[in-house]
Protein backbone atom coordinates (compact mmCIF):
# COMPACT_ATOMS: atom_id res chain seq x y z
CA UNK A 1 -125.18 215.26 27.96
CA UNK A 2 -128.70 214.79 27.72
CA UNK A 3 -129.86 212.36 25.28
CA UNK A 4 -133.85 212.55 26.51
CA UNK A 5 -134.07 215.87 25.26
CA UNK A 6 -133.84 214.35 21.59
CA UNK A 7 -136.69 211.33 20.97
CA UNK A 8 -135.81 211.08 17.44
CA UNK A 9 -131.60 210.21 18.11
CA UNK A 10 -132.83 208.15 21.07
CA UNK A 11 -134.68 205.67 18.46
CA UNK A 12 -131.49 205.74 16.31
CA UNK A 13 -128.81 204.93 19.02
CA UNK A 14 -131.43 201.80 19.92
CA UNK A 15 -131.41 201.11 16.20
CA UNK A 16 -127.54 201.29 16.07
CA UNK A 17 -127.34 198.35 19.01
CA UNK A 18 -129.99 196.12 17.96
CA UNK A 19 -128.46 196.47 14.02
CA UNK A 20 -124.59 195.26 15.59
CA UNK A 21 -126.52 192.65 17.22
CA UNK A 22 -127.86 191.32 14.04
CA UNK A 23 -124.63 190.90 12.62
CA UNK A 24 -122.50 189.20 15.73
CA UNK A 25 -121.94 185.94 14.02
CA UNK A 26 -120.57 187.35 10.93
CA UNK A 27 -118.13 189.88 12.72
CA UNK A 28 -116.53 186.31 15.01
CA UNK A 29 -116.28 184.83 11.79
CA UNK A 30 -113.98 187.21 10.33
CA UNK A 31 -112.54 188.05 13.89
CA UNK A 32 -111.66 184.50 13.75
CA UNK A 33 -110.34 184.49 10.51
CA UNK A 34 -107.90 187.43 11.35
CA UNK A 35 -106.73 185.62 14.09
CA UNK A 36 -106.14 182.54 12.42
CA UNK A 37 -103.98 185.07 10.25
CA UNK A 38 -101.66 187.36 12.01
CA UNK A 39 -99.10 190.08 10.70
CA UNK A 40 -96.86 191.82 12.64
CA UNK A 41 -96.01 195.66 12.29
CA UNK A 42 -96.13 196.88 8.48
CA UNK A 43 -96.59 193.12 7.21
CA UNK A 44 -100.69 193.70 7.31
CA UNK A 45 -101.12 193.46 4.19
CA UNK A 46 -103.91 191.02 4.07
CA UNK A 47 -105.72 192.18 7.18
CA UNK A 48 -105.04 195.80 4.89
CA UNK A 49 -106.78 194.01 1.98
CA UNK A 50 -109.36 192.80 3.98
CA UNK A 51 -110.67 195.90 5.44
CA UNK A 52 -110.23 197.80 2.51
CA UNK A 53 -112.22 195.28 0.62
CA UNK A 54 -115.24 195.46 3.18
CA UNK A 55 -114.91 199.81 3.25
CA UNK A 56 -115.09 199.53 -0.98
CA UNK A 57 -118.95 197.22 -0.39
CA UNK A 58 -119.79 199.92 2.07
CA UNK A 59 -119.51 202.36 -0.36
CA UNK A 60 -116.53 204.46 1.89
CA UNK A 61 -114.21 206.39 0.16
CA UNK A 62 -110.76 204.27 0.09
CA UNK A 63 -107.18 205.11 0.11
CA UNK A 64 -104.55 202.51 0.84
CA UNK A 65 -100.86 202.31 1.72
CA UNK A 66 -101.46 205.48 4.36
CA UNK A 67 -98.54 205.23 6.43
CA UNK A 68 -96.88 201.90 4.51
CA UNK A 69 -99.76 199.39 5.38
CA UNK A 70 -102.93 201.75 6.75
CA UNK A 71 -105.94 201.87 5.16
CA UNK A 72 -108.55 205.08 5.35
CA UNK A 73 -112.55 205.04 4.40
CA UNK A 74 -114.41 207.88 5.09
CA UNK A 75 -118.38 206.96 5.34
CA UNK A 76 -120.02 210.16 4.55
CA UNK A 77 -123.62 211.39 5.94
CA UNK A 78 -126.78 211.62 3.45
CA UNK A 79 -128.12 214.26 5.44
CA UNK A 80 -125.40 216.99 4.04
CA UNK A 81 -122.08 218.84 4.93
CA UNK A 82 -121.07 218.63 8.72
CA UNK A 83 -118.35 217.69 11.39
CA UNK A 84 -115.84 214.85 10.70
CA UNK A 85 -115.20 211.90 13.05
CA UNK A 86 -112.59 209.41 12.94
CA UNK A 87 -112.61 205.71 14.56
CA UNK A 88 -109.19 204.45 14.58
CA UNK A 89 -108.10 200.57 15.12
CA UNK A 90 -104.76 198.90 15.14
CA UNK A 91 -104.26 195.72 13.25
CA UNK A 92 -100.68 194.70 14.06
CA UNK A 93 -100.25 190.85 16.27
CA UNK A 94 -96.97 190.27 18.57
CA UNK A 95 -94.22 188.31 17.93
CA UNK A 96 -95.32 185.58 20.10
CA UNK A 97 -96.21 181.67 20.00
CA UNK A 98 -99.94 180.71 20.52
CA UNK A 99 -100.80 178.25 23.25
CA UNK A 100 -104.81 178.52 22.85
CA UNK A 101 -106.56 175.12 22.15
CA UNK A 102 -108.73 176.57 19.99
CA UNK A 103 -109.95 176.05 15.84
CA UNK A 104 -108.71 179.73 15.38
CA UNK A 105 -105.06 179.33 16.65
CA UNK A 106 -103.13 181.07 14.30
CA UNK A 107 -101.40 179.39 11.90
CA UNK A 108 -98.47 181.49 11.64
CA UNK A 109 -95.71 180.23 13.94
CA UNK A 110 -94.32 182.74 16.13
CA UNK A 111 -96.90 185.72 15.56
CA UNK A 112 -100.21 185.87 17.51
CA UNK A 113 -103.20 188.45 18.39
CA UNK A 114 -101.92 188.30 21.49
CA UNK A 115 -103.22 192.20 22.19
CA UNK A 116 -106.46 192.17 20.70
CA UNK A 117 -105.71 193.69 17.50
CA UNK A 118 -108.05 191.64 15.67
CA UNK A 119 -111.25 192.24 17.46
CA UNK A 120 -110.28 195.92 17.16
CA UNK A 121 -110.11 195.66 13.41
CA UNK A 122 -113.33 193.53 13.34
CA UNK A 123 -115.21 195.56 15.77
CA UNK A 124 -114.07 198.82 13.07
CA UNK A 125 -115.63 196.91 10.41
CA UNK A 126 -118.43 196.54 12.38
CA UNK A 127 -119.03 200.06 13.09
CA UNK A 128 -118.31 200.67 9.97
CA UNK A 129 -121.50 198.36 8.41
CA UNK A 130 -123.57 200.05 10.90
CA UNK A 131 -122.93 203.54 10.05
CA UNK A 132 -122.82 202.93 6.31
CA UNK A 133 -126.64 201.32 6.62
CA UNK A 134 -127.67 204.38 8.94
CA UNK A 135 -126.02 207.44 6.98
CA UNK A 136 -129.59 208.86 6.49
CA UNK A 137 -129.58 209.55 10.02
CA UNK A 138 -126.47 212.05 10.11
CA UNK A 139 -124.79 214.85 8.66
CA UNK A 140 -121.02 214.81 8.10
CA UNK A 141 -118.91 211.80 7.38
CA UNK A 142 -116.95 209.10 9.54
CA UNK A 143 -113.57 208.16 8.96
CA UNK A 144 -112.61 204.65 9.53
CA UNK A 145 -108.52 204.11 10.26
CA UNK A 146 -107.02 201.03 9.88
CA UNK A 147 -103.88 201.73 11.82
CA UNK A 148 -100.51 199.54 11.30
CA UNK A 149 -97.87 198.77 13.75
CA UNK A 150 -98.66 199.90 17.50
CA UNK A 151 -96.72 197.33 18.63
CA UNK A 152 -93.77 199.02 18.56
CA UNK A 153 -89.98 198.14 19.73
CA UNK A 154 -88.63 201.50 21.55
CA UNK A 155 -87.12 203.54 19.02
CA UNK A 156 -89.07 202.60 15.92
CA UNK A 157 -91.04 204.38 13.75
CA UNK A 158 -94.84 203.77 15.31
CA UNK A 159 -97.99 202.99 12.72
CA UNK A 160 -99.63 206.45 14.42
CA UNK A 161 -96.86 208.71 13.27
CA UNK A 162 -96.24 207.13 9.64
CA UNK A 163 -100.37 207.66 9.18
CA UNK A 164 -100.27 211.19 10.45
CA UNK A 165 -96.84 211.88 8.89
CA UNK A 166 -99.18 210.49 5.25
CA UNK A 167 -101.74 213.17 6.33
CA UNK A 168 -104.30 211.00 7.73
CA UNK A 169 -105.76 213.70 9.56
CA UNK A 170 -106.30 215.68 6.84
CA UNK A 171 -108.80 215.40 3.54
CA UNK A 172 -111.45 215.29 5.27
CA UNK A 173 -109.80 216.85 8.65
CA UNK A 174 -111.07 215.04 11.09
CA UNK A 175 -112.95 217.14 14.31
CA UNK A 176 -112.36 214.11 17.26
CA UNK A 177 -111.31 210.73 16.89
CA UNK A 178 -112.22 207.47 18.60
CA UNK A 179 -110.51 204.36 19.75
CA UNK A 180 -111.18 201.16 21.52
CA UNK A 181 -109.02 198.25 23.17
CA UNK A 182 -109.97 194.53 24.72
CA UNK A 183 -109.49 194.93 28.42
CA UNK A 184 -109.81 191.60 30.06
CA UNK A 185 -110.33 193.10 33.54
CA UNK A 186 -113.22 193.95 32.56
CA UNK A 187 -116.40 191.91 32.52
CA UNK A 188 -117.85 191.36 28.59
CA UNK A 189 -121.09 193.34 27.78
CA UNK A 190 -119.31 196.06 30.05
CA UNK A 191 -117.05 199.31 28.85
CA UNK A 192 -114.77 201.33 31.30
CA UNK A 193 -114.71 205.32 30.59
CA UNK A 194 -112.96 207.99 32.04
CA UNK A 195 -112.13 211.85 31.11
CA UNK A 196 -108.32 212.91 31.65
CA UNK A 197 -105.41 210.19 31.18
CA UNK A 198 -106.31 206.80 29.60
CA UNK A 199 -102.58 205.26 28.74
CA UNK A 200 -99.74 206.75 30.47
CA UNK A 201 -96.87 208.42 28.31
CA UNK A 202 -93.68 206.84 27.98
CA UNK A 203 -90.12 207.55 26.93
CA UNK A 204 -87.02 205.24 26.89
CA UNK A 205 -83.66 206.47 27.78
CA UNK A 206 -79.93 205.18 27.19
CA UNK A 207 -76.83 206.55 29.47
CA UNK A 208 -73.76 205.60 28.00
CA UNK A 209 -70.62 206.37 30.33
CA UNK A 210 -67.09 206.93 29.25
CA UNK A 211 -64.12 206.36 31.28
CA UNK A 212 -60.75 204.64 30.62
CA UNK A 213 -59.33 201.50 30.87
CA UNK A 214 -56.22 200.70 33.24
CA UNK A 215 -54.96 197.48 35.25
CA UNK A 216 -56.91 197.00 38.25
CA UNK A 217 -53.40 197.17 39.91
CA UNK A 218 -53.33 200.90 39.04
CA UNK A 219 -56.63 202.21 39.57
CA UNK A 220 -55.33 206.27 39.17
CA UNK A 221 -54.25 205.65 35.95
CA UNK A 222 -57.74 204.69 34.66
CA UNK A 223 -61.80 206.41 34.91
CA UNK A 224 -64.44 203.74 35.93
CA UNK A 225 -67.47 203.82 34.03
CA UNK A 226 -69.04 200.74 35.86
CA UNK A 227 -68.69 202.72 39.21
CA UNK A 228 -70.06 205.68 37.16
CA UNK A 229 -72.96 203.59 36.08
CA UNK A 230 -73.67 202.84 39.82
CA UNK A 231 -73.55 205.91 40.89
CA UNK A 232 -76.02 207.11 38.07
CA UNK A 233 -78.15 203.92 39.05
CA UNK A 234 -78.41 204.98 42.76
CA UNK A 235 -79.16 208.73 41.87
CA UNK A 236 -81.79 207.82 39.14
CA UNK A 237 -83.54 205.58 41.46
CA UNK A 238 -83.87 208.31 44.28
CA UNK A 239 -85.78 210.70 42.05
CA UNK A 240 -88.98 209.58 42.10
CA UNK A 241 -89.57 209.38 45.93
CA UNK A 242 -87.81 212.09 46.83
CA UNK A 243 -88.22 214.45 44.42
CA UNK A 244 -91.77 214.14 42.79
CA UNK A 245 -94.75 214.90 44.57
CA UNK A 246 -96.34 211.39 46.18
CA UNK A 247 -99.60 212.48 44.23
CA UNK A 248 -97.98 212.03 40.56
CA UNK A 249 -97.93 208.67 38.93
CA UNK A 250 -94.23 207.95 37.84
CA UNK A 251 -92.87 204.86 37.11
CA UNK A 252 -89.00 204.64 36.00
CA UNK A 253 -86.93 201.24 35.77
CA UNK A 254 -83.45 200.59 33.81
CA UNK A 255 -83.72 196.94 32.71
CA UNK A 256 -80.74 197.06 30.44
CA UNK A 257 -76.58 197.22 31.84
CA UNK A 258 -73.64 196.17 29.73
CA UNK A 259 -69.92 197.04 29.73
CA UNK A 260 -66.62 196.49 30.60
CA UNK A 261 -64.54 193.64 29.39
CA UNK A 262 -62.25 191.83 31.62
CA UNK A 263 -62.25 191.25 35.57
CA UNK A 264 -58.93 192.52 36.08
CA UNK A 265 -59.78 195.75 33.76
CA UNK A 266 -61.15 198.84 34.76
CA UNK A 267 -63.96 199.26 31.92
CA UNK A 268 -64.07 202.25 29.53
CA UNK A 269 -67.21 202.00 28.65
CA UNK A 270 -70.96 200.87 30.14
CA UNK A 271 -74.21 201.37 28.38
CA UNK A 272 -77.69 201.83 30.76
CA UNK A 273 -80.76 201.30 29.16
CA UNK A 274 -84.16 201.92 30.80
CA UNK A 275 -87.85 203.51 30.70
CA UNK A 276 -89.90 206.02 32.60
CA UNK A 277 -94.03 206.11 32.43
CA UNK A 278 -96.06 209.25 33.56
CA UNK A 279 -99.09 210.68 33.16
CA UNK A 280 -98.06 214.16 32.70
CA UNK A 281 -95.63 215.14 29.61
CA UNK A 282 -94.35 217.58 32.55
CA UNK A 283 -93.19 214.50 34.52
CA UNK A 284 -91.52 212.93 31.94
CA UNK A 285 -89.91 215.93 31.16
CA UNK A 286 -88.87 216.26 34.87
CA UNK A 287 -87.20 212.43 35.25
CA UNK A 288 -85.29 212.80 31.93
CA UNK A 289 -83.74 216.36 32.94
CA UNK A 290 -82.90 214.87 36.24
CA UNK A 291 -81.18 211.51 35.04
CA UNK A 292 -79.32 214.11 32.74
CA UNK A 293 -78.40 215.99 35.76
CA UNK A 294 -76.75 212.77 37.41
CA UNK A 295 -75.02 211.50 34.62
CA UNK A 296 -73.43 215.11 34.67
CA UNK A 297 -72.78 215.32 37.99
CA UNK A 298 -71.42 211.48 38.17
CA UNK A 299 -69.22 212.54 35.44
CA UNK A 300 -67.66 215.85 36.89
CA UNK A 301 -66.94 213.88 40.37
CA UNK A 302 -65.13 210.63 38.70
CA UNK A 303 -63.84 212.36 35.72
CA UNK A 304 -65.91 210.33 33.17
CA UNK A 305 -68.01 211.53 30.28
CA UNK A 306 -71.55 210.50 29.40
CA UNK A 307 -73.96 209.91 26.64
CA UNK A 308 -77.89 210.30 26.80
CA UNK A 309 -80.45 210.18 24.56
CA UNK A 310 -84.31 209.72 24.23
CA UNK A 311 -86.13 207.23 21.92
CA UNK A 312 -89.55 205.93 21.31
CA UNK A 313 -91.29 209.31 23.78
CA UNK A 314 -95.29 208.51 23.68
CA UNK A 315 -97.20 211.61 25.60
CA UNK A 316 -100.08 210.07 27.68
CA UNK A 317 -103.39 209.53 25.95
CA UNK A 318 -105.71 211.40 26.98
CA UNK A 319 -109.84 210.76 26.74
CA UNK A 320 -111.13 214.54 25.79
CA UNK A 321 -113.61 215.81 28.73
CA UNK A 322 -116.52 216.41 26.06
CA UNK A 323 -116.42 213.16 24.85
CA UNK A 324 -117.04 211.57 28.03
CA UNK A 325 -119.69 212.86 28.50
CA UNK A 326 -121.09 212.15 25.08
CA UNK A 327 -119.85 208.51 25.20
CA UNK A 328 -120.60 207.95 28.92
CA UNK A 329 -124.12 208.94 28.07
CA UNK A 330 -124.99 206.84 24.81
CA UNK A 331 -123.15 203.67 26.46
CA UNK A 332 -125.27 204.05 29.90
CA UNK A 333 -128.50 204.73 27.26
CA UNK A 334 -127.66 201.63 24.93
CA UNK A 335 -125.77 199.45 27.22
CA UNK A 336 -127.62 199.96 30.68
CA UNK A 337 -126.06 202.17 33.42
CA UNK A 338 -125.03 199.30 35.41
CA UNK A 339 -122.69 198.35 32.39
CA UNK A 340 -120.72 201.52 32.33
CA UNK A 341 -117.92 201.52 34.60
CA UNK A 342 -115.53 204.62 35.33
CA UNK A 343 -112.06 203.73 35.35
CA UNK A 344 -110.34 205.59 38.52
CA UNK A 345 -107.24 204.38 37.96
CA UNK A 346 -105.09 204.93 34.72
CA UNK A 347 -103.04 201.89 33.48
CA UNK A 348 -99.20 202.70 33.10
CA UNK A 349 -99.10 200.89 29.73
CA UNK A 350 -98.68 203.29 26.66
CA UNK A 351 -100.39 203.82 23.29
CA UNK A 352 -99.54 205.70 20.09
CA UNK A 353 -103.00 206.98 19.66
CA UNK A 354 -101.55 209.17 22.32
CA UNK A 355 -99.97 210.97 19.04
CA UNK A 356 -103.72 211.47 17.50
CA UNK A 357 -104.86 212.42 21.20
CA UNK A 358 -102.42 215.53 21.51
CA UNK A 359 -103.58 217.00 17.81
CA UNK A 360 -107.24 216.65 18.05
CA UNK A 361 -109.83 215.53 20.97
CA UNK A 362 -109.57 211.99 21.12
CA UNK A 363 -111.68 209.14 23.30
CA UNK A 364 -109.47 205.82 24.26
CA UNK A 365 -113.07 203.20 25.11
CA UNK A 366 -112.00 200.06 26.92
CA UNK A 367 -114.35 197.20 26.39
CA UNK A 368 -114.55 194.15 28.69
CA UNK A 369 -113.89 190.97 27.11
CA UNK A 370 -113.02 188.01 29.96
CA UNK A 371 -116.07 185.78 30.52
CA UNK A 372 -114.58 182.55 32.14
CA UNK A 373 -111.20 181.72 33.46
CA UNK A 374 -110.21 181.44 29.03
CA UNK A 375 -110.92 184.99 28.73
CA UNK A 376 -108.67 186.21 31.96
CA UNK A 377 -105.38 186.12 30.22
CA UNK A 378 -103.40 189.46 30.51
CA UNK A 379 -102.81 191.36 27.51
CA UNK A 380 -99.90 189.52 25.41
CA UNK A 381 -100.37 186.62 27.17
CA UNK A 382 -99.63 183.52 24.87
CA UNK A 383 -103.17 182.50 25.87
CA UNK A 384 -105.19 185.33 25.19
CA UNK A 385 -108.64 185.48 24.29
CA UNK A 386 -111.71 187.32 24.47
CA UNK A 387 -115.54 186.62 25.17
CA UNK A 388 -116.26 187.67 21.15
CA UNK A 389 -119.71 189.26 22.30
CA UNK A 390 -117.43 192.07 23.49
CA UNK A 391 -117.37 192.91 19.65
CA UNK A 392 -121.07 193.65 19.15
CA UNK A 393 -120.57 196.06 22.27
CA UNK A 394 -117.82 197.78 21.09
CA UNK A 395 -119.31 198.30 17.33
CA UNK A 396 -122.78 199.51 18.72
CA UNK A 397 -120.90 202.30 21.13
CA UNK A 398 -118.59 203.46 18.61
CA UNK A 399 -120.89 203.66 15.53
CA UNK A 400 -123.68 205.31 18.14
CA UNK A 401 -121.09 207.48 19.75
CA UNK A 402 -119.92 209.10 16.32
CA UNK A 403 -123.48 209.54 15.26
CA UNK A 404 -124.35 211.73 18.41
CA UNK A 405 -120.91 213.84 17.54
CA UNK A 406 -122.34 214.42 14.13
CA UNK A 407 -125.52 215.50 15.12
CA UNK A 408 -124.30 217.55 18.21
């Protein structure tokens, strides 16, 4: 994309930055103050109140309770009737126990930001204040989502799906959709991009096996599942190197085994739980059919029947080719080119935006956030943290970004 060609949305990208700069100390206040206060998946009801509070000042058109806790405000253009854009955050903490030193620590025991979540919500709001002051320079509208529950347990309804399931991408329908996450490996001030997959896909599988019990004395008279479970074990864990290309990214572990009940009893039953991670819905696909195919085959050899089934299935998300270009180009313009960094390799970790990415183009924006050996904690690390400038970064390329879709 070629912003030069266009003087006059040049001056407004510029104005974008230097306006989220203006404001930095007021977004780490209330990124601080949602830290200090997590909630964990459909309990956000006063991070919910909080952004809905600050879309009503804007001026945004609210609505509420979208998906149980989500929030919607749509921002609209003075400049008339045009394309819609949504810029979607999560505001859901972990289950986990804060070890940070820090005057923020959050004072509910047990449940921390741990992922980020609240610099994502802040960093919404402050897109949000910069494209509410600037809608006389673009046509269209802006929908901010205020998305509940990504942290999800395998299996459980997902904060994506109960928004889109609530019609969020509907009234206005929304033309592309943007996203952004902390990503400590990268330095702050800096965002990585990429076109193609930007969060692997991921399903989780269970493999029960049926056999029946008998005295270990009399082995004929019984059907052992736990030797069936081996056997599925060893055949699931040959499929990805011998028959997937080298060239694909698959990653497949069972962390789960139970069953049986005595040592001197041949068990009747065993339960396998485990997870695969692709980058292709084709491969996932491909490793559930095949761990099918052993539990079948398992079962016709030692007489057993089996049991699978498929929870919690993510597709990978994937950042729309277009809007690479478009946000490559106004983060090199506002940020500096040396700031920009591709991202060659995609992280195995999975997202539910992945459900918004396979409806309408979508753009997954990592921005850095370690400064300092404080800010180098992993994601859900009980020490998290994040270099808070990241924020002003984040705001300036989203808000920026969705104004150069608008006027595209």
């Amino acid at each position: 994309m070629n912003l030069q060609s266009n003087p006059q949305l040049l001056k407004t990208l510029h104005e974008a930055r230097t306006r989220t700069g203006g404001m930095l100390d007021e977004l780490i206040a209330i990124r601080r103050d949602l830290h200090m206060h997590p909630e964990q998946r459909f309990q956000e009801v006063r991070t919910a109140g909080f952004a809905a509070a600050e879309l009503k000042k804007l001026g945004a058109e609210v609505r509420t309770g979208v998906g149980k806790t989500g929030v919607t405000g749509v921002i609209k253009g003075a400049r008339g009737e045009g394309k819609v854009i949504g810029i979607r955050c999560d505001m859901d903490a972990l289950p986990v126990f804060e070890k940070n030193d820090v005057p923020y620590k959050s004072v509910n025991e047990g449940t921390m930001h741990a992922c980020g979540h609240d610099v994502h919500t802040t960093t919404a709001i402050g897109a949000a204040r910069i494209l509410a002051a600037m809608r006389d320079h673009f046509r269209g509208a802006v929908k901010l989502i205020f998305q509940p529950s990504e942290e999800n347990p395998v299996g459980w309804v997902c904060g994506a799906g109960e928004m889109i399931n609530d019609g969020v991408l509907e009234n206005p329908a929304m033309d592309a959709v943007l996203a952004m996450h902390c990503w400590p490996d990268l330095e702050a001030g800096t965002i990585g991009v990429g076109a193609g997959p930007a969060m692997a896909g991921s399903e989780a599988f269970r493999v029960t096996m049926l056999g029946k019990s008998a005295h270990t004395a009399s082995p004929q008279k019984g059907r052992d599942a736990i030797l069936g479970a081996a056997e599925v074990i060893s055949s699931a864990y040959h499929i990805i190197p011998r028959m997937i290309d080298p060239a694909e990214t698959v990653a497949m572990n069972i962390g789960f085994i139970e069953g049986g009940s005595k040592l001197g009893i041949i068990a009747n039953r065993v339960v396998m739980e485990g997870s695969v991670r692709a980058l292709s819905r084709e491969m996932l696909d491909f490793v559930r059919d095949r761990i099918k195919d052993a539990a079948d085959g398992v079962s016709r050899v030692l007489g057993l029947e089996n049991e699978v089934s498929i929870e919690g299935l993510y597709p990978p998300t994937v950042n729309d080719a277009a809007l690479n270009d478009l946000v490559t180009a106004v983060s090199t313009e506002i940020l500096g080119p040396e700031k920009v960094i591709p991202q060659l390799k995609c992280p195995m970790t999975s997202e539910d935006f992945s459900l918004f990415s396979s409806r309408i183009p979508a753009y997954y924006l990592k921005v850095g956030t370690s400064c300092g050996e404080n800010t180098r904690f992993p994601l859900h690390s009980d020490h998290f943290d994040v270099d808070e400038r990241s924020i002003a970064v984040g705001a300036s390329v989203l808000a920026a970004s969705a104004i150069t879709f608008l006027e595209g």
